[in-house]
Structures are given as structure tokens and as C-alpha cells.
Protein backbone atom coordinates (compact mmCIF):
# COMPACT_ATOMS: atom_id res chain seq x y z
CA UNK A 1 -3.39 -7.33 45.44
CA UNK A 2 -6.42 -7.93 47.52
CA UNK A 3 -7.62 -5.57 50.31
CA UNK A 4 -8.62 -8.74 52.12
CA UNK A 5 -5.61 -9.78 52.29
CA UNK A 6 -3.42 -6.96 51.92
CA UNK A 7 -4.72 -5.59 55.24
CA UNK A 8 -3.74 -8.14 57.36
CA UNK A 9 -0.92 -6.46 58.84
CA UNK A 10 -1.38 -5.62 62.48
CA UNK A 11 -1.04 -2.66 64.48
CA UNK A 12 1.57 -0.77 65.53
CA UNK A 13 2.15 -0.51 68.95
CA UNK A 14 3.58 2.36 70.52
CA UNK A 15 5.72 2.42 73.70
CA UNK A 16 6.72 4.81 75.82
CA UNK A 17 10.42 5.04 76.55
CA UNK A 18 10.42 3.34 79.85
CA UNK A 19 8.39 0.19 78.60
CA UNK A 20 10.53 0.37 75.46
CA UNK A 21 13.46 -0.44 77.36
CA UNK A 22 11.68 -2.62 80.25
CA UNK A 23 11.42 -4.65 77.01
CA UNK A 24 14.19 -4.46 75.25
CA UNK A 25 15.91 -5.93 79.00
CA UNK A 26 13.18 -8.67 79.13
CA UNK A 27 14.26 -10.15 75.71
CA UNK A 28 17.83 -9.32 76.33
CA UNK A 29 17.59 -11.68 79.25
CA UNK A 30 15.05 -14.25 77.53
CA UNK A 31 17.85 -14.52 74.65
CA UNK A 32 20.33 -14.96 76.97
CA UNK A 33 18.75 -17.99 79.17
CA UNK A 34 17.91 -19.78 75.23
CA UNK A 35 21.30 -19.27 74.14
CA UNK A 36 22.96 -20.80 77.83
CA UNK A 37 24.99 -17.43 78.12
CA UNK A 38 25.17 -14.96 81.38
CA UNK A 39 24.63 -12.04 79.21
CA UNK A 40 23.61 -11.30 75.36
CA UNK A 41 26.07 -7.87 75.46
CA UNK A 42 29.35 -9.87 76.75
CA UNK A 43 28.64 -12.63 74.30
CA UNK A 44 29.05 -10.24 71.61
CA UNK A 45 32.19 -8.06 73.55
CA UNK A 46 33.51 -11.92 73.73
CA UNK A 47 32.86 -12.88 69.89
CA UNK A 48 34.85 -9.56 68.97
CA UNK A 49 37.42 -10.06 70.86
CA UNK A 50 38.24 -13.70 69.99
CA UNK A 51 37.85 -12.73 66.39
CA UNK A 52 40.46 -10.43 66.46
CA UNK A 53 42.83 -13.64 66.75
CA UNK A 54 41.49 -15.20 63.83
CA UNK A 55 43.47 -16.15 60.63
CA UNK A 56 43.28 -13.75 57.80
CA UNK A 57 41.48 -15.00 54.86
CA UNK A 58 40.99 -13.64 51.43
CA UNK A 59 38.52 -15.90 49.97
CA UNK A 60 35.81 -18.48 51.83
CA UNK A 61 37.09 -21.77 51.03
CA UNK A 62 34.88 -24.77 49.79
CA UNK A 63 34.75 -28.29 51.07
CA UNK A 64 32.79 -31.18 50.81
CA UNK A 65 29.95 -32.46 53.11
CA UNK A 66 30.91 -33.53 55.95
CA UNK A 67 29.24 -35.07 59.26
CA UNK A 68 28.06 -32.63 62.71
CA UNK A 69 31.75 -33.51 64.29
CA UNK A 70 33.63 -32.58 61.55
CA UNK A 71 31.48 -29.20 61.20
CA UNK A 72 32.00 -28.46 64.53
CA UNK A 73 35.25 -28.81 64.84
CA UNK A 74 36.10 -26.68 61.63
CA UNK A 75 33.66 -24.10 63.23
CA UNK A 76 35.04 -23.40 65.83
CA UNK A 77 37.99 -21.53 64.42
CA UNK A 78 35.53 -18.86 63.48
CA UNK A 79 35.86 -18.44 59.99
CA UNK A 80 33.46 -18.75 57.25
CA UNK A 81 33.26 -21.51 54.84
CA UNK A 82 31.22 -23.01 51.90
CA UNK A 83 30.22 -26.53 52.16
CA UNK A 84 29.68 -28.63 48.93
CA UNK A 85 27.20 -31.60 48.62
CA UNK A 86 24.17 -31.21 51.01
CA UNK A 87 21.86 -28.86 49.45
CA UNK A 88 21.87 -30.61 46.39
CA UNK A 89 20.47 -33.89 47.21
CA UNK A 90 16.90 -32.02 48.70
CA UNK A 91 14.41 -32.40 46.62
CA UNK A 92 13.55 -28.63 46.82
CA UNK A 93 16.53 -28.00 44.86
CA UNK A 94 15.69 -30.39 41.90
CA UNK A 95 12.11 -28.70 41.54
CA UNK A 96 11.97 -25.94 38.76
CA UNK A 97 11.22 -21.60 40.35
CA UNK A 98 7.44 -22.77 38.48
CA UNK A 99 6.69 -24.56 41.46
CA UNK A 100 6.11 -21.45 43.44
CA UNK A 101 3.19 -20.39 41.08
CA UNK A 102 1.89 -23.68 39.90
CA UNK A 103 1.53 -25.76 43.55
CA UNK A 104 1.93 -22.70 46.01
CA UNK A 105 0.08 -19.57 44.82
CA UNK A 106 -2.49 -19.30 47.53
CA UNK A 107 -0.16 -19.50 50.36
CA UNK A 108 0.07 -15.69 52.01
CA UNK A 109 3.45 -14.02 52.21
CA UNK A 110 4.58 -10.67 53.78
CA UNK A 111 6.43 -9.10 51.70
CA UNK A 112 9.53 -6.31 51.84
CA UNK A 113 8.21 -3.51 49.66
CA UNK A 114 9.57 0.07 49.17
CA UNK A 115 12.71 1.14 49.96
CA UNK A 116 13.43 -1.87 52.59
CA UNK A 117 17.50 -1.32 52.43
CA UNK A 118 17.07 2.02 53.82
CA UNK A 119 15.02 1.13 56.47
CA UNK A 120 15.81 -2.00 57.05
CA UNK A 121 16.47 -2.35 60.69
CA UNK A 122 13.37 0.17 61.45
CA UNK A 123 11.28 -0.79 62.90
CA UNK A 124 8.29 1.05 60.98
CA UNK A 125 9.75 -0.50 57.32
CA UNK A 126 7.71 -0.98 55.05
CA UNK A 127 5.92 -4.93 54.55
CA UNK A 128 2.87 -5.77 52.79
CA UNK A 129 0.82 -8.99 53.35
CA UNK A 130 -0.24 -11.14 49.85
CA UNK A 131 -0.46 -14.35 48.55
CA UNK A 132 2.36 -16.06 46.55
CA UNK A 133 0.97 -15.30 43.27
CA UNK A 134 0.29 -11.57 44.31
CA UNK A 135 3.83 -11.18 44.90
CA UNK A 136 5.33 -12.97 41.87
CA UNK A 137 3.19 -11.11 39.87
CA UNK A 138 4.32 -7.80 41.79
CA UNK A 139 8.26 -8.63 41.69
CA UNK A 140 7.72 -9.02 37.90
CA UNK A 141 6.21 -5.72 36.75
CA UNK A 142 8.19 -3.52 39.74
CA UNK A 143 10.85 -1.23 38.21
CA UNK A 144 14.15 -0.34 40.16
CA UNK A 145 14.29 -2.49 43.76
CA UNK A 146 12.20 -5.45 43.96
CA UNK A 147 9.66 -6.38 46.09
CA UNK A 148 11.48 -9.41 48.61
CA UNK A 149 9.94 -12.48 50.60
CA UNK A 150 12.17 -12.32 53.75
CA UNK A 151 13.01 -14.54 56.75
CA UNK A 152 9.38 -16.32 56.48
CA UNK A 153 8.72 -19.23 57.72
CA UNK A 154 7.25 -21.70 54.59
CA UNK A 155 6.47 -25.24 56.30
CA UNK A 156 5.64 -26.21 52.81
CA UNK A 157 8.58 -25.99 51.42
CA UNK A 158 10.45 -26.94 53.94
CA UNK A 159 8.84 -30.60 53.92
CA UNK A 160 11.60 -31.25 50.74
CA UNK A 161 14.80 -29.62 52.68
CA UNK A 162 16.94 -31.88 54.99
CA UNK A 163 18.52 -29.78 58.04
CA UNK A 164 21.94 -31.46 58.77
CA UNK A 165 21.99 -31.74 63.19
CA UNK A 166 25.25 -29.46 62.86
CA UNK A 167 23.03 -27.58 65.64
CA UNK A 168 22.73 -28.76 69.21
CA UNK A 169 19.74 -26.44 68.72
CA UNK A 170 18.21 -24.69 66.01
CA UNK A 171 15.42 -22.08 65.13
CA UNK A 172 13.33 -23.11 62.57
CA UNK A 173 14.23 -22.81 58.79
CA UNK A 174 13.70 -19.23 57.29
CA UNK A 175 13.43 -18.68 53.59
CA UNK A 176 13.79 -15.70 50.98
CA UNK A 177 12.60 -15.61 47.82
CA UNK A 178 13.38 -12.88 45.32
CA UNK A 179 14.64 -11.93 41.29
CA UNK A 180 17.35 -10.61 40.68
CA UNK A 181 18.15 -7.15 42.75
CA UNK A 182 16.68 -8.11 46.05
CA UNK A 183 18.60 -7.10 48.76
CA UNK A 184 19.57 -7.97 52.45
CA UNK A 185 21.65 -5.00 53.83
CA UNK A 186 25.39 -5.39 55.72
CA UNK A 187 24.17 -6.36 59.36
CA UNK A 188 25.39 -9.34 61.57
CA UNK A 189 23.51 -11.74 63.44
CA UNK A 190 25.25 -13.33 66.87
CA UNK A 191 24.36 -16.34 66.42
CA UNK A 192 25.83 -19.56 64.22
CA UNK A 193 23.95 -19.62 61.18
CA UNK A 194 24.16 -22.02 57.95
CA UNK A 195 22.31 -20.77 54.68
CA UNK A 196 21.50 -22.82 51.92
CA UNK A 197 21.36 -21.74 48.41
CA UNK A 198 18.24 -23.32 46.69
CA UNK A 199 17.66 -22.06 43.78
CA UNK A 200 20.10 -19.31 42.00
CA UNK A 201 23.45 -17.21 42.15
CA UNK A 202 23.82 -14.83 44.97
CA UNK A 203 26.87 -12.78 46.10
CA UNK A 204 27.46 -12.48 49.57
CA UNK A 205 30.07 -10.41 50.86
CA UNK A 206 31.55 -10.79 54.53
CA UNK A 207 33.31 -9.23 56.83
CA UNK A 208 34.66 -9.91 60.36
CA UNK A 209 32.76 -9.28 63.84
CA UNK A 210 36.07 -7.11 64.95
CA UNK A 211 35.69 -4.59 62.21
CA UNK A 212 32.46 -3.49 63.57
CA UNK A 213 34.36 -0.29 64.39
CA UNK A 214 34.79 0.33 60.85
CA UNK A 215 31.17 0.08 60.14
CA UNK A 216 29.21 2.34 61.97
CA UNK A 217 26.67 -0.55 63.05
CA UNK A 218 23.44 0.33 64.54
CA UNK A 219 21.66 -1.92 67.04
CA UNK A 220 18.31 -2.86 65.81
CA UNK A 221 18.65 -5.58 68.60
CA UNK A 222 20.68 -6.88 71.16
CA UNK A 223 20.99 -9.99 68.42
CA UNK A 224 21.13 -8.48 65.46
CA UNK A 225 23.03 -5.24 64.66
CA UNK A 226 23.05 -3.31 60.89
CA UNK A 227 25.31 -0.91 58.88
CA UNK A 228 24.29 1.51 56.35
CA UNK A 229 27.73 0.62 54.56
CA UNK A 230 27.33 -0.67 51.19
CA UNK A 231 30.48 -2.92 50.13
CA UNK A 232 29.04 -2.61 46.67
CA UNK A 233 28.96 1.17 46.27
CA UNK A 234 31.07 1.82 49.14
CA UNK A 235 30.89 6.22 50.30
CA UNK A 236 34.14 6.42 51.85
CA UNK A 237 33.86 10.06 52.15
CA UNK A 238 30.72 9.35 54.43
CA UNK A 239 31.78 6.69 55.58
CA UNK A 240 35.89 7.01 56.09
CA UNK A 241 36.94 3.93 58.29
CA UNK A 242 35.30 1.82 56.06
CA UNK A 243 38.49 1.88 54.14
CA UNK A 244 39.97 -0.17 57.07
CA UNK A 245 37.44 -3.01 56.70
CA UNK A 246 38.09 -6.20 55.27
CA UNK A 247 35.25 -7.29 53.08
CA UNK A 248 35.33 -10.68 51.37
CA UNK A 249 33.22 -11.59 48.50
CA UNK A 250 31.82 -15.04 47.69
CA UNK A 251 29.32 -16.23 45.13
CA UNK A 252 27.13 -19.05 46.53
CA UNK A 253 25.66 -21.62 43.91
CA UNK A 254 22.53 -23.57 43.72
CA UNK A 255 23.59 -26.95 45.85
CA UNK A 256 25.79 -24.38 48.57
CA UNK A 257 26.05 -24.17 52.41
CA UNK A 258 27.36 -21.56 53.57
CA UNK A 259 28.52 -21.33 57.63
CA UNK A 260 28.29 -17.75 58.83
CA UNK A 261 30.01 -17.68 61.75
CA UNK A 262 27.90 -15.65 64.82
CA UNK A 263 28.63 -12.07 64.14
CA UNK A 264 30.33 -11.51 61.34
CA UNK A 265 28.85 -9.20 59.09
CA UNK A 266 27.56 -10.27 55.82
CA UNK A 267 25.50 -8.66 52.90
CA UNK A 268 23.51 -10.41 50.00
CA UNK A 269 22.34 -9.35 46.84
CA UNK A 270 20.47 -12.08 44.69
CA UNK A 271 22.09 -12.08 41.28
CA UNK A 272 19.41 -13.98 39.39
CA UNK A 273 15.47 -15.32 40.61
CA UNK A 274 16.51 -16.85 43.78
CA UNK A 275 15.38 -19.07 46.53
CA UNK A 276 17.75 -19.21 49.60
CA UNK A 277 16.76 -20.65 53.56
CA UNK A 278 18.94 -20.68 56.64
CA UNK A 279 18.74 -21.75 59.92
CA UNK A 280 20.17 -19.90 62.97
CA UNK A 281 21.94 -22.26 66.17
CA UNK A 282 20.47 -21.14 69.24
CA UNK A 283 23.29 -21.90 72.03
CA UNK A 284 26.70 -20.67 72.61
CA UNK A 285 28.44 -19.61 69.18
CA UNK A 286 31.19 -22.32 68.57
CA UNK A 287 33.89 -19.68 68.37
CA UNK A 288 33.53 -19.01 72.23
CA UNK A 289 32.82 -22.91 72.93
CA UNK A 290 36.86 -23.59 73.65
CA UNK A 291 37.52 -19.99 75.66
């Protein structure tokens, strides 16, 4: 890659501990006031605990499309669930991977690089800024973990995706492009989120907000909170209550929604090249909506 445009990456800027956490309260409350709750830490303390009345479920079930009152109302029981015939009728999902090189090469990209699973909710990890051409031609020669485009916002190819309004409110569309390998880490997000499988197989596995105490989560915000478990080459012997956490696996197709409920815990390895974009709601999680 370029210097020119591998330097783009700004500088760090270093707190001291008492403006770290005048900060970390100022967003706290800013997330609060978007999301129409009274506080961001009993949202979460709320989500738990109504999750610990959910139905067990072995497997995500599928179902077809359906309209913003039928989501909601199947949302709000909390559980995850895959829905069938959205993503396939956007015309991103009928374009060829070749695309990327052949009509978006020059567009710049910050990419994951290094080992971005272990430090993935640091806030010092690893990211390198390139073009789209730099990187596909990085993922392909890397050897052992790929290089991954993560959570980036890519107006371009969002112009052939069509959002269904299951959101009163939503943040704009993220996208994450990657081969085979690339990885996003256990870690929960509290807020409703739907992801959309583009282009390729991925396999997600899940696992309810509750059993955050089997976990050993780590706060990287007050929104978003990771684990250094790995459901896929699970260390019990470092990590011993993990044994007690249920962990459901799903494979999500090209043509797939998938409905993450706000805070349950969810990892995703890309299983072939793979194009994937969600959106995350940005009001009160449905599962609280009827409490």
C-alpha cells in the first residue's frame, strides 16, 4: 500500500483518568437521550433480566418476509430469528464479489489488520487506512488471519440495498467485507440490530444477554461489551463457567436477515469471501417495549 494513503490514520489522543471518565459519562448520557431511555446501565440490568424469562431455543428459526408490524411484534419476545426473502431482491446481492475490484477500487477503506480478535475491543487495535484494491490485494496474499473491512460505512454500495422501516430509528448501514477466516469476536451490542447476508456463508453463533455471567464480558463501552470466549475453540479450563452458557449456532446464507435481539451475544466467522451489512435501531430495544 501507499504511504499517502496508508498514513491517514489520526492521532491518538491520550486522556487522563478524570477526562477519561468525564467522557465516558458524557456519551453514556448522550446514548441514553438518542435511545429515549433514563439510563444506558439500567437498560442493559433491564434487558438481562427480562431475558432470563425467555423461551429456550435450540436453533434460530427461519421465516419468510414479513411487513414492520409483523417484525415487531415477533421481536418483541426477544429471541433471535432468520428472515427469508428481503435480502435477495437488492440488487447488491445479484452483483458478482468482482464488483468490488472492477467499479470500486479507488474508494479508501480502514482496514482490521494484525491480530484484531485479540484486541478487539482495545482501543489501541490495530487498523490500517487503503484503498479497496490495496486491501483485496492484501487479504489475498496474507497467511493465517485475514486482513477485515469492518463496520464502515460504504454509501456506494449501499445505493443497491433496501433497508426494511422495521426501525422507528436507525443508524446508518455498516458493512464488512472479508474471505474466508475473518473474524468478529463474541461481544454484544444493546441495541436491536438486523444483519443482512450479501454475499457468502457465515456462521454466527449466539448466545443470550443473561449468560453474560458465564462469559467474562469486558466493557469496551457502555453499548457494546466483549468476551475473550471463543465458542469455536472453547478453554474451559480458563474459562470454567463457560460450560454453563448456552451457545446456538446458525449459518446465514446469501439472501438472509438475521434479527439480533439488543444484547445478546453473538460471534461471526465468515466461512467463504463474504460481504455482510447491518443496521443497528436506535430507541428502546423491543424486548423492554411491553415491561
Amino acid at each position: 500500500m501507499s504511504k499517502e494513503v496508508s498514513n491517514k490514520l489520526p492521532p491518538r489522543i491520550v486522556l487522563s483518568p478524570e477526562e477519561a471518565a468525564a467522557k465516558k459519562l458524557a456519551l453514556e448520557a448522550r446514548d441514553a437521550q438518542v435511545r429515549g431511555v433514563a439510563s444506558i446501565h439500567a437498560m442493559r440490568e433491564q434487558i438481562k433480566q427480562a431475558s432470563r424469562s425467555l423461551a429456550t431455543i435450540q436453533e434460530v428459526p427461519r421465516v419468510r418476509a414479513m411487513n414492520a408490524a409483523a417484525f415487531r411484534e415477533r421481536a418483541a419476545q426477544g429471541l433471535p430469528f432468520l428472515i427469508e426473502g428481503i435480502v435477495g431482491r437488492w440488487s447488491l446481492t445479484a452483483q458478482a464479489p468482482g464488483i468490488l475490484r472492477e467499479q470500486y477500487s479507488h474508494l479508501h477503506v480502514r482496514a482490521r489488520v494484525g491480530d484484531y480478535i485479540g484486541t478487539a475491543f482495545a482501543a489501541d487495535r490495530a487498523m490500517a487506512d487503503m484503498t479497496m484494491a490495496e486491501y483485496l490485494d492484501l487479504a489475498a496474499a496474507t497467511e493465517g488471519l485475514p486482513p477485515y473491512l469492518g463496520n464502515l460505512e460504504l454509501r456506494e454500495l449501499n445505493r443497491m440495498c433496501h433497508w426494511p422501516t422495521y426501525f422507528d430509528k436507525m443508524g446508518p448501514p455498516r458493512f464488512w467485507i472479508g474471505p474466508a477466516g475473518t473474524v468478529t469476536p463474541l461481544h454484544c451490542d444493546y441495541d436491536d440490530n438486523i444483519f443482512a447476508q450479501i454475499w457468502g456463508t457465515k456462521r454466527i453463533f449466539l448466545s443470550p444477554p443473561h449468560h453474560d455471567e458465564f462469559i467474562y464480558p469486558r466493557e469496551a463501552n457502555p453499548i457494546l461489551f466483549g468476551s475473550p470466549f471463543d465458542p469455536e475453540a472453547p478453554d474451559y479450563t480458563q474459562f470454567p463457567l463457560a460450560r454453563q452458557a448456552t451457545m446456538i449456532e446458525v449459518i446465514v446464507h446469501p439472501g438472509d436477515m438475521l434479527y439480533v435481539p439488543a444484547g445478546w451475544y453473538h460471534q461471526v466467522r465468515a466461512l467463504t469471501f463474504s460481504l455482510s451489512s447491518n443496521r443497528w435501531a436506535r430507541g428502546v430495544p423491543f424486548v423492554l417495549r411491553g415491561l
